[in-house]
Protein backbone atom coordinates (compact mmCIF):
# COMPACT_ATOMS: atom_id res chain seq x y z
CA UNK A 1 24.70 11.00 1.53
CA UNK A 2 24.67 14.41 3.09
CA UNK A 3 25.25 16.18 -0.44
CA UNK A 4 22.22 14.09 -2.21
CA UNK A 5 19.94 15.14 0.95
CA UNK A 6 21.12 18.70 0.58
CA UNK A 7 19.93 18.45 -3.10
CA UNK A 8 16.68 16.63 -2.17
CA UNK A 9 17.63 13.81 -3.85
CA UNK A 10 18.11 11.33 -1.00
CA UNK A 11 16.67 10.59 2.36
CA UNK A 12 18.96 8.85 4.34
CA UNK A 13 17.69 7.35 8.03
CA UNK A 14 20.07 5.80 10.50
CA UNK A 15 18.65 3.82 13.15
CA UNK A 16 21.11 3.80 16.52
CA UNK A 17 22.01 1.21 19.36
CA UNK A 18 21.29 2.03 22.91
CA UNK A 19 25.26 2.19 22.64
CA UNK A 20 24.92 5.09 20.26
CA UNK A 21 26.51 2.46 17.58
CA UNK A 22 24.64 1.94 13.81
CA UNK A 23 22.36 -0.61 13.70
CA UNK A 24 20.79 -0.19 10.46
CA UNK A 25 20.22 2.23 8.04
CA UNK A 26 17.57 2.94 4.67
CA UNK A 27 17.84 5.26 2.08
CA UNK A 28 14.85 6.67 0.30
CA UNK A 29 15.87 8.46 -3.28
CA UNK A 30 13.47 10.40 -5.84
CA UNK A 31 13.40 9.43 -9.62
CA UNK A 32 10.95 9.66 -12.22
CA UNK A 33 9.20 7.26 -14.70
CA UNK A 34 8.61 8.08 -18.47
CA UNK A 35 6.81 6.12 -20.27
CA UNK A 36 7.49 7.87 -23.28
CA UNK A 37 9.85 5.18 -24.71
CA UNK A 38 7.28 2.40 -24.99
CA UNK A 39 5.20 1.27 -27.76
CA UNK A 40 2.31 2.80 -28.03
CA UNK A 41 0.19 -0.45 -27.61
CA UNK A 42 2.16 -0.80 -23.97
CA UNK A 43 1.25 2.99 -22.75
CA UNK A 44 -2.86 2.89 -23.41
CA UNK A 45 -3.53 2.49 -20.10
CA UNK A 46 -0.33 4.34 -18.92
CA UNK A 47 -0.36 8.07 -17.30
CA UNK A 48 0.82 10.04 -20.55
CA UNK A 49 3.19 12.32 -18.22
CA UNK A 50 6.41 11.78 -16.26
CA UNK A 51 5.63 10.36 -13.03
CA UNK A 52 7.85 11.14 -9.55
CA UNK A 53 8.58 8.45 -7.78
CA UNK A 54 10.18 7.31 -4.36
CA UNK A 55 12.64 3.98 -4.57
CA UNK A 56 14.49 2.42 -1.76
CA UNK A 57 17.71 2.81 -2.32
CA UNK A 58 19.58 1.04 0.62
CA UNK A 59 18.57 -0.89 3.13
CA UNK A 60 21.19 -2.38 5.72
CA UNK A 61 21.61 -3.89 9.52
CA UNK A 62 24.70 -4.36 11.37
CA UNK A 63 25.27 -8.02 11.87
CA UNK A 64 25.12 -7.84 15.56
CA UNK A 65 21.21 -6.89 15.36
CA UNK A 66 20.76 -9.43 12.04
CA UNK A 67 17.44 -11.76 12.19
CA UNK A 68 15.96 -9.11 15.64
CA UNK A 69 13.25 -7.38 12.89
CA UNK A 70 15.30 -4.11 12.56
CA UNK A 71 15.26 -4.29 8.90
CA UNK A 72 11.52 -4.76 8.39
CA UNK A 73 10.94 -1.85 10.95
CA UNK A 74 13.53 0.21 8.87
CA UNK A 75 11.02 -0.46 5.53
CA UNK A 76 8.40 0.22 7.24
CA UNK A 77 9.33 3.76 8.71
CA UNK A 78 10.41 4.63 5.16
CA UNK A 79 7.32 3.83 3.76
CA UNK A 80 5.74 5.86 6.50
CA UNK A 81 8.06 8.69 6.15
CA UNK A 82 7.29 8.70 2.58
CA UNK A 83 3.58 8.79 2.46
CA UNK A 84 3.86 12.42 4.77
CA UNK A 85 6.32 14.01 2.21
């Protein structure tokens, strides 16, 4: 994880317990989309460049803190996070 952040490729966000223990983590990682490889009929209404994306690339909660919200809160903050990059 630390290696793909370095490179800018990865976000990673860890979320801790009072206890100082995991409770959930996300991971936010940068592609692209090219649309270049569809049909032409399928692209008309399709940028005609290479668009950067953001993608969720994990998304996990400890067990102990399972069905307390932590995971929606987790999305959200990514989503946040993203939108001020």
């Amino acid at each position: 994880a630390l290696q793909h952040q370095d490179k800018r490729l990865s976000v990673p966000r860890i979320l801790l317990s009072d206890a100082g223990l995991i409770a959930g983590f996300c991971t936010l990682a940068t592609g692209q989309v090219d649309f270049g490889g569809l049909p032409p009929e399928e692209t008309k209404r399709l940028p005609q460049r290479v668009l950067s994306v953001a993608f969720l690339a994990w998304l996990g909660v400890g067990l102990e803190h399972q069905s307390s919200g932590l995971g929606c809160l987790l999305l959200a903050q990514a989503l946040r996070d993203e939108s001020r990059e």
